[in-house]
PDB file of N, CA and C in Angstrom:
ATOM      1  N   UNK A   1      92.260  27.927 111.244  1.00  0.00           N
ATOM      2  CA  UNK A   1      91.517  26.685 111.218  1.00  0.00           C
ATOM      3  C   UNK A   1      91.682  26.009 109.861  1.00  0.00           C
ATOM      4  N   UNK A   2      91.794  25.076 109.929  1.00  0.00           N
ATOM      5  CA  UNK A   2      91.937  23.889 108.489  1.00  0.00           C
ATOM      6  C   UNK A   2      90.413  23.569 107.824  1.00  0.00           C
ATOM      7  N   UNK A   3      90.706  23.649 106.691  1.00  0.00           N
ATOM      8  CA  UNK A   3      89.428  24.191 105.849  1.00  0.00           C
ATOM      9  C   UNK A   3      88.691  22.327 105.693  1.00  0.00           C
ATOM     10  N   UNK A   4      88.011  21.720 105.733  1.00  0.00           N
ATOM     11  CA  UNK A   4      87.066  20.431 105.576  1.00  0.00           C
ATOM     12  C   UNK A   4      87.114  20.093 104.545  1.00  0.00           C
ATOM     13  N   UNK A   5      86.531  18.878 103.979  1.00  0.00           N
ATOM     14  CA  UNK A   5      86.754  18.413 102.441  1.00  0.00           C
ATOM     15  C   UNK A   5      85.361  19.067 102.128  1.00  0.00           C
ATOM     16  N   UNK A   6      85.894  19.759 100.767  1.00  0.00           N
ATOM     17  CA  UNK A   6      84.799  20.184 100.215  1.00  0.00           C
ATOM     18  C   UNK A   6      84.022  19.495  99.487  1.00  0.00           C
ATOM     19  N   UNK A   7      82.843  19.606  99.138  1.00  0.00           N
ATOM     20  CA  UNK A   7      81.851  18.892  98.967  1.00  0.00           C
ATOM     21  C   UNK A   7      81.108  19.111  97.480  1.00  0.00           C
ATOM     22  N   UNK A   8      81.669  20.423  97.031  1.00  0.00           N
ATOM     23  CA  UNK A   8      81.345  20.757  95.583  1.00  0.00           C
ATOM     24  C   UNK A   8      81.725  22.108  95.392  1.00  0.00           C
ATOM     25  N   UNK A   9      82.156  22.145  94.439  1.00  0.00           N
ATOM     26  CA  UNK A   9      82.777  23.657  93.606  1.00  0.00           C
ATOM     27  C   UNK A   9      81.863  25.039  93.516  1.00  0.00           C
ATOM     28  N   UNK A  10      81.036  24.919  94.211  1.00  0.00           N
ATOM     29  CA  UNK A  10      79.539  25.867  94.285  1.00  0.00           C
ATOM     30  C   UNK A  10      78.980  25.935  95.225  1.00  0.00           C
ATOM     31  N   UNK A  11      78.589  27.206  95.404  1.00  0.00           N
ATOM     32  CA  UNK A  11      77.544  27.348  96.345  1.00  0.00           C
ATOM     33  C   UNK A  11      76.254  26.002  96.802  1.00  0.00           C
ATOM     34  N   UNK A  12      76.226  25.840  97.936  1.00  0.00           N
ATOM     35  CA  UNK A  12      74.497  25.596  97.795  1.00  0.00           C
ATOM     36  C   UNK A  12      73.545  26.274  98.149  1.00  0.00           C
ATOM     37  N   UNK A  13      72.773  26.405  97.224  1.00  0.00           N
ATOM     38  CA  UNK A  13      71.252  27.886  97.291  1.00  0.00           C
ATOM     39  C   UNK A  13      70.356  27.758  98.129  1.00  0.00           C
ATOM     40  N   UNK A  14      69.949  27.502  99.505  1.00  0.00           N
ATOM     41  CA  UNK A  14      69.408  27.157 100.223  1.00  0.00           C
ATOM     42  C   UNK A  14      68.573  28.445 100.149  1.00  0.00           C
ATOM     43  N   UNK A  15      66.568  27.642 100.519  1.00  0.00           N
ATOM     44  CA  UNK A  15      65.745  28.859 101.319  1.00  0.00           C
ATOM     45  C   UNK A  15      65.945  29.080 102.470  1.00  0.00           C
ATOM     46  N   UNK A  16      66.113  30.037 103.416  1.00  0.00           N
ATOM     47  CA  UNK A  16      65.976  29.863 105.030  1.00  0.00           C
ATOM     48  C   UNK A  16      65.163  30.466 105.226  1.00  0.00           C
ATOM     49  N   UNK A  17      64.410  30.734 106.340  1.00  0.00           N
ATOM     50  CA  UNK A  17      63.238  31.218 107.385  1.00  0.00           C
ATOM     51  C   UNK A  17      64.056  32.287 108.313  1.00  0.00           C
ATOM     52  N   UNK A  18      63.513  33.259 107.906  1.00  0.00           N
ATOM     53  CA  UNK A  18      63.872  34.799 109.237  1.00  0.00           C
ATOM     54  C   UNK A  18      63.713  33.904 110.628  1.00  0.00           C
ATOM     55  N   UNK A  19      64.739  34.200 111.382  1.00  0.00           N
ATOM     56  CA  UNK A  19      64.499  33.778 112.852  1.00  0.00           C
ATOM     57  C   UNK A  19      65.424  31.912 113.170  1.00  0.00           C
ATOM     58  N   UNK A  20      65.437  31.248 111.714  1.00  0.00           N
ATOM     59  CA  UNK A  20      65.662  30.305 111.858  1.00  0.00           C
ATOM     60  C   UNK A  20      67.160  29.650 112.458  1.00  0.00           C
ATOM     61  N   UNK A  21      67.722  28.627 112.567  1.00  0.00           N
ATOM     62  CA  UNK A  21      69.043  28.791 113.160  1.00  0.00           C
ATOM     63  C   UNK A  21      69.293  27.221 111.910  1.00  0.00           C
ATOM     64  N   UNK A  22      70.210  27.450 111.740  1.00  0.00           N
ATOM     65  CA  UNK A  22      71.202  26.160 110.853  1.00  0.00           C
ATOM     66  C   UNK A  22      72.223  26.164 111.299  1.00  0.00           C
ATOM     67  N   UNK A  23      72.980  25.009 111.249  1.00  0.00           N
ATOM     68  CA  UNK A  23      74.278  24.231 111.532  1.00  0.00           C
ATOM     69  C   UNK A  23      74.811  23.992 110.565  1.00  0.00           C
ATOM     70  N   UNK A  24      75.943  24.664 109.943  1.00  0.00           N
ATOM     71  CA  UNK A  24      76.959  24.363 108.638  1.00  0.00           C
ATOM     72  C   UNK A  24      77.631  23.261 108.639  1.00  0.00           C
ATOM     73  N   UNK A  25      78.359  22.420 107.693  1.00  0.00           N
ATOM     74  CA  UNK A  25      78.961  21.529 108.075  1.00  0.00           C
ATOM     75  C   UNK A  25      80.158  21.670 107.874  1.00  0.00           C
ATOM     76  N   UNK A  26      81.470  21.711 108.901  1.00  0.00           N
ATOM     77  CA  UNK A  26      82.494  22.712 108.925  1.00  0.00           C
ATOM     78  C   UNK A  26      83.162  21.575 108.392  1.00  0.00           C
ATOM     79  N   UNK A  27      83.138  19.759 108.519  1.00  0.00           N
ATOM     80  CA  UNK A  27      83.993  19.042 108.225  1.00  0.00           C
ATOM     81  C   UNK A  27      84.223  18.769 106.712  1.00  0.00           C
ATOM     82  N   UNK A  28      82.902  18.268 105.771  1.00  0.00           N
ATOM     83  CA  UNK A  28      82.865  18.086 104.675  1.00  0.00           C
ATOM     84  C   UNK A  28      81.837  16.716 104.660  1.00  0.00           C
ATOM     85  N   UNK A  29      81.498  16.216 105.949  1.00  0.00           N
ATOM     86  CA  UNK A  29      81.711  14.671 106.081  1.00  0.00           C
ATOM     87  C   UNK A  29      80.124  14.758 106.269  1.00  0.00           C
ATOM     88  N   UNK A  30      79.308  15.319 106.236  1.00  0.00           N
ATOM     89  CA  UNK A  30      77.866  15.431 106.374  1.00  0.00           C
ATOM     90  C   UNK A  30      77.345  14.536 105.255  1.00  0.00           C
ATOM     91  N   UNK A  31      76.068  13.641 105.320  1.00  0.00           N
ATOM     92  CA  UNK A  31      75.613  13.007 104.631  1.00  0.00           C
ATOM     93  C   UNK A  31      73.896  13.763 104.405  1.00  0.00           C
ATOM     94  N   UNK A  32      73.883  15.530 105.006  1.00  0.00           N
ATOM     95  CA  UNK A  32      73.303  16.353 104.835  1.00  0.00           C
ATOM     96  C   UNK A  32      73.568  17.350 104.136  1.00  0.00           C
ATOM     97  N   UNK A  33      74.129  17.381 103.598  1.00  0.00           N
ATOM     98  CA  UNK A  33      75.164  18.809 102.880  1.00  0.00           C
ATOM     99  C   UNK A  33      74.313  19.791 102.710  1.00  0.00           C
ATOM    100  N   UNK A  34      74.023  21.141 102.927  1.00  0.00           N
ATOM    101  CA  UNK A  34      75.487  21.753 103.283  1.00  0.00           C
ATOM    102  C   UNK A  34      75.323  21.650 105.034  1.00  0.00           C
ATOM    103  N   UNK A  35      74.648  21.385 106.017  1.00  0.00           N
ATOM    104  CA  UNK A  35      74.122  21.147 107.078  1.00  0.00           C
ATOM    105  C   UNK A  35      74.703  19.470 107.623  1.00  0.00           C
ATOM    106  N   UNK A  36      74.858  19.753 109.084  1.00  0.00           N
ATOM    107  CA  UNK A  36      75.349  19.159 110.080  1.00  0.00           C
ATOM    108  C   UNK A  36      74.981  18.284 110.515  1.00  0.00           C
ATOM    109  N   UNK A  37      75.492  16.808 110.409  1.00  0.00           N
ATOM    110  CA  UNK A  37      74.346  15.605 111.080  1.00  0.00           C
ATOM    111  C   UNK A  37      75.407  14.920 112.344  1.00  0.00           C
ATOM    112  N   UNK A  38      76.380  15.279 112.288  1.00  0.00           N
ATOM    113  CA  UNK A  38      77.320  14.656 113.654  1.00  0.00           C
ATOM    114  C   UNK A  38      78.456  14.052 112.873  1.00  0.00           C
ATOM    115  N   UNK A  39      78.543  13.842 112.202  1.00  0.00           N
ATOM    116  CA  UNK A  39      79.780  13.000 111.403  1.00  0.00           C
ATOM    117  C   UNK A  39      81.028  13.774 111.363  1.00  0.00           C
ATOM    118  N   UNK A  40      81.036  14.710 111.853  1.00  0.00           N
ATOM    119  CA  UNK A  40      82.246  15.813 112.375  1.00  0.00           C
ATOM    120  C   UNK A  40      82.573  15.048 113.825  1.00  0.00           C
ATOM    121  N   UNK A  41      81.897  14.497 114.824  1.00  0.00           N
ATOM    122  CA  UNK A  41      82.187  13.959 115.966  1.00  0.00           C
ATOM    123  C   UNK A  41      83.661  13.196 116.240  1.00  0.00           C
ATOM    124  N   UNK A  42      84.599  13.554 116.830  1.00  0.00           N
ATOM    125  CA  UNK A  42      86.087  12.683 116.857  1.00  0.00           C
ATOM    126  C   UNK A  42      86.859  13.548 116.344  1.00  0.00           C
ATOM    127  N   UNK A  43      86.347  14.695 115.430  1.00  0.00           N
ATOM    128  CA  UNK A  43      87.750  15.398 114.829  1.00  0.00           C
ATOM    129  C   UNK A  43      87.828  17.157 115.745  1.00  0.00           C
ATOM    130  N   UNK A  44      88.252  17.822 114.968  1.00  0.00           N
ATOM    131  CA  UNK A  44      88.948  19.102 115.791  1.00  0.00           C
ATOM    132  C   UNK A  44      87.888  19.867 114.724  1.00  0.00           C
ATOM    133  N   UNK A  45      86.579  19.160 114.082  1.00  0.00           N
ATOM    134  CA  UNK A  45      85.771  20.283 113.639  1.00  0.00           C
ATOM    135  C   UNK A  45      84.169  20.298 114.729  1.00  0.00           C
ATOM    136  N   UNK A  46      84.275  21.454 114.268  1.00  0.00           N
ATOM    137  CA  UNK A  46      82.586  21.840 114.832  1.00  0.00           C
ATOM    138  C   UNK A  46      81.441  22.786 113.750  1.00  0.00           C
ATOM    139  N   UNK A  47      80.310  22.128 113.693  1.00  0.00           N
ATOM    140  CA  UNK A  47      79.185  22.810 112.776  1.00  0.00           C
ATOM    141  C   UNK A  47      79.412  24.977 113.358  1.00  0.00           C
ATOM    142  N   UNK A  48      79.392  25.748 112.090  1.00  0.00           N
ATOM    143  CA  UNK A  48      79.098  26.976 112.315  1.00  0.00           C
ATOM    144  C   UNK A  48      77.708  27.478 112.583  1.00  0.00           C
ATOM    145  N   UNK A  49      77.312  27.962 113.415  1.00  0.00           N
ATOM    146  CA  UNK A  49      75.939  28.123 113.721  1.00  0.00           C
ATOM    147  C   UNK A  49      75.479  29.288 112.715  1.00  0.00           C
ATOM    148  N   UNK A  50      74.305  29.687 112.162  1.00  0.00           N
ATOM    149  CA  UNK A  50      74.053  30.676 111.100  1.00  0.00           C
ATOM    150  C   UNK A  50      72.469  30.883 111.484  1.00  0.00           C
ATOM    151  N   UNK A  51      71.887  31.696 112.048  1.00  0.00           N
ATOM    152  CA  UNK A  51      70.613  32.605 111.985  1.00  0.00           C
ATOM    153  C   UNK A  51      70.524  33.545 111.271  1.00  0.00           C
ATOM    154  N   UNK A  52      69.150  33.143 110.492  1.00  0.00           N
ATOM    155  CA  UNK A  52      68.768  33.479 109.201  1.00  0.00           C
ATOM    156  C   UNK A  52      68.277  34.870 109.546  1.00  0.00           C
ATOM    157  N   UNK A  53      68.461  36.337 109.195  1.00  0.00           N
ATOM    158  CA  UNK A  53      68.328  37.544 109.021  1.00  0.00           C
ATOM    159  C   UNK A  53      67.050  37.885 108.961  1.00  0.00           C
ATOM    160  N   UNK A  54      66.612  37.407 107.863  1.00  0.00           N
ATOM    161  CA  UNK A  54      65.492  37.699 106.772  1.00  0.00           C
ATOM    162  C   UNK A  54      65.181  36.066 105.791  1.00  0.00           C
ATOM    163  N   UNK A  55      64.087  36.130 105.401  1.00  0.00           N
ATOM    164  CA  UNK A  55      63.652  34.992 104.715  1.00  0.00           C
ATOM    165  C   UNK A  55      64.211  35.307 103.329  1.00  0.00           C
ATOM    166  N   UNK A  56      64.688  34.286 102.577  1.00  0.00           N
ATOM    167  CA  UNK A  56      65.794  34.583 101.547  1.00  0.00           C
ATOM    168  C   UNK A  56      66.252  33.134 101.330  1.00  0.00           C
ATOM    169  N   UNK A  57      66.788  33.703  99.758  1.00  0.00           N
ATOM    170  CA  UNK A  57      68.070  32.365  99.279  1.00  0.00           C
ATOM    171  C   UNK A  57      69.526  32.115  99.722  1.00  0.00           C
ATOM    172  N   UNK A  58      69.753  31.685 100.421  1.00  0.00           N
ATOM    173  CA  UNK A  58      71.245  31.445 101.224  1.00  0.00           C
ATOM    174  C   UNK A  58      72.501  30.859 100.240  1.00  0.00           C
ATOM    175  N   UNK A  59      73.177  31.187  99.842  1.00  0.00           N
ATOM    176  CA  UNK A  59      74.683  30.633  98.943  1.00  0.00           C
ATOM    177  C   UNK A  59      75.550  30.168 100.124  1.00  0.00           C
ATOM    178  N   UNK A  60      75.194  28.807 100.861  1.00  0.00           N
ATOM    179  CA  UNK A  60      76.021  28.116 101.626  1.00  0.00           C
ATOM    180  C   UNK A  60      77.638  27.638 101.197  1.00  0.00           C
ATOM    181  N   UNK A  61      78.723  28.276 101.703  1.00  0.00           N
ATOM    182  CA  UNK A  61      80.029  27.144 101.037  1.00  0.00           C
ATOM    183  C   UNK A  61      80.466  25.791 100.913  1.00  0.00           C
ATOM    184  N   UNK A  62      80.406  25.605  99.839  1.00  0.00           N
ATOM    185  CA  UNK A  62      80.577  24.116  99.291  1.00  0.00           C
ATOM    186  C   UNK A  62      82.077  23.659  99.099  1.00  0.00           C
ATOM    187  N   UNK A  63      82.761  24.853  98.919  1.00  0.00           N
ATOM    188  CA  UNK A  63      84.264  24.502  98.776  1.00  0.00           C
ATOM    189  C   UNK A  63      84.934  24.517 100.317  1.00  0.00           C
ATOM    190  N   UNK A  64      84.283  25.100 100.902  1.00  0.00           N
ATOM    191  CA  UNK A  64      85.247  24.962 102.283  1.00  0.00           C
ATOM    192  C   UNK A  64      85.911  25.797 102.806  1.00  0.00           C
ATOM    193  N   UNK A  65      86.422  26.778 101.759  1.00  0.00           N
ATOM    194  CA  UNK A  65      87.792  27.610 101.872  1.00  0.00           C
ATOM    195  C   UNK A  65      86.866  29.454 101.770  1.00  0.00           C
ATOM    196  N   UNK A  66      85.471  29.484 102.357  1.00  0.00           N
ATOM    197  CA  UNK A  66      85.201  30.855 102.142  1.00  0.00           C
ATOM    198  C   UNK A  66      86.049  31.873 103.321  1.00  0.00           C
ATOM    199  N   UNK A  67      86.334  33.205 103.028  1.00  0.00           N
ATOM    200  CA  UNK A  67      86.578  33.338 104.151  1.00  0.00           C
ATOM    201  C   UNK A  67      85.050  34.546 105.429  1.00  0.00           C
ATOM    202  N   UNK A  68      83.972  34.114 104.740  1.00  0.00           N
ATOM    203  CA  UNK A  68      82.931  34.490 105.140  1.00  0.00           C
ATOM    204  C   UNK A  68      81.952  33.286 105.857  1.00  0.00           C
ATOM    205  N   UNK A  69      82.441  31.891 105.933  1.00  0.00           N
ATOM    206  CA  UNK A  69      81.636  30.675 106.064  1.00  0.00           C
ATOM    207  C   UNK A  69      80.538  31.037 107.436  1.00  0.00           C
ATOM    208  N   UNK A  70      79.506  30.432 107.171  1.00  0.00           N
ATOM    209  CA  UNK A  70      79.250  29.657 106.406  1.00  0.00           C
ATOM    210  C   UNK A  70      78.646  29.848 105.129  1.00  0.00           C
ATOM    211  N   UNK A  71      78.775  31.315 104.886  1.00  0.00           N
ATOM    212  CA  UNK A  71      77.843  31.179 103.726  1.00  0.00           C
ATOM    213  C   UNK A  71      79.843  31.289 102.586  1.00  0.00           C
ATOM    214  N   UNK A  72      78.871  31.442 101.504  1.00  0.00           N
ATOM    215  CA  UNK A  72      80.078  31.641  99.995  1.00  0.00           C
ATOM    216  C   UNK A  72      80.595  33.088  99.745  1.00  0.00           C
ATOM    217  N   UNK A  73      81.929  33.261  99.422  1.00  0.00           N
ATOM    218  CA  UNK A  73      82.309  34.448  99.135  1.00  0.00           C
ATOM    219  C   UNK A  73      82.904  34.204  97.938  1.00  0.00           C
ATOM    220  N   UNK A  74      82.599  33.467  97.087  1.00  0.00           N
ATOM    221  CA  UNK A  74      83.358  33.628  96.097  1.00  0.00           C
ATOM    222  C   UNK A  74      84.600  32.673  95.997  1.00  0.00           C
ATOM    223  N   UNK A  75      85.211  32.350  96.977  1.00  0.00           N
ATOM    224  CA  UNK A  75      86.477  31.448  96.679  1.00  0.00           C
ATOM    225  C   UNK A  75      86.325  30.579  95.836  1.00  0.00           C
ATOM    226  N   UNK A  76      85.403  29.880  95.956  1.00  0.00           N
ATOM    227  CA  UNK A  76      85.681  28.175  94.615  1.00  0.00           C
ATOM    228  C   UNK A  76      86.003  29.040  93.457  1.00  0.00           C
ATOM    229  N   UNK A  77      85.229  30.220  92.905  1.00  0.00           N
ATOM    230  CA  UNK A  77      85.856  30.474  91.437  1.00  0.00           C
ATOM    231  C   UNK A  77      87.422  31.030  91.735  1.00  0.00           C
ATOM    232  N   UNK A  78      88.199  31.180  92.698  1.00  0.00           N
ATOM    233  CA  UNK A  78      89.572  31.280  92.413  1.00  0.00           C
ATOM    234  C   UNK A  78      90.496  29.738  92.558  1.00  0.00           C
ATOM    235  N   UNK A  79      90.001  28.946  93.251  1.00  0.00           N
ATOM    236  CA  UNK A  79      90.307  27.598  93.693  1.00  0.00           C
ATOM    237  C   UNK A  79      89.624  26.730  91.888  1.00  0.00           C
ATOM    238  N   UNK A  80      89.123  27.586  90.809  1.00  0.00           N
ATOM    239  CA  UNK A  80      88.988  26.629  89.532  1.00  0.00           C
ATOM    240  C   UNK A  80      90.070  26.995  88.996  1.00  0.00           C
ATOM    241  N   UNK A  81      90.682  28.022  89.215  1.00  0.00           N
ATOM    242  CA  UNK A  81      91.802  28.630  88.341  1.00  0.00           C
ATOM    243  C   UNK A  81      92.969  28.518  88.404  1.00  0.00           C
ATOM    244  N   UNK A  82      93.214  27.838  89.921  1.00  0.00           N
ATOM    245  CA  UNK A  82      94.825  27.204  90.148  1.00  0.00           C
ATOM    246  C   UNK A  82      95.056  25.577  89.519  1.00  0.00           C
TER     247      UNK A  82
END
């Protein structure tokens, strides 16, 4: 799958709610970041669905390119170094 325009070089630290469900925004094109408002509609992307575990701080991917999405694994700090 082709990675979305990323939206910032960092995580975003989101709270979530145990039980809760979020919509990632797989395109880049959200005017919700890091979350899904339809502006993906027309292309070959779709929001990643993510239910929250446990109540906690979430490290959502901002670069696009995790290979854990929707949350962050670390990629943007190798994507500062090329």
């Amino acid at each position: 799958m082709t990675n979305g325009k990323a939206t910032q070089n960092s995580p975003y630290k989101i709270e979530v709610t145990e039980g809760e469900t979020y919509f990632w925004c797989a395109c880049g094109l959200s005017s919700k970041q890091p979350f899904c408002d339809g502006s993906h509609k027309g292309s070959d992307f779709t929001p990643i669905k993510y239910t929250a575990d446990e109540t906690k701080t979430a490290a959502f991917c901002g670069c696009r390119s995790s290979e854990n999405q929707p949350l962050c694994d670390g990629t943007h700090r190798k994507l500062d170094d090329s």
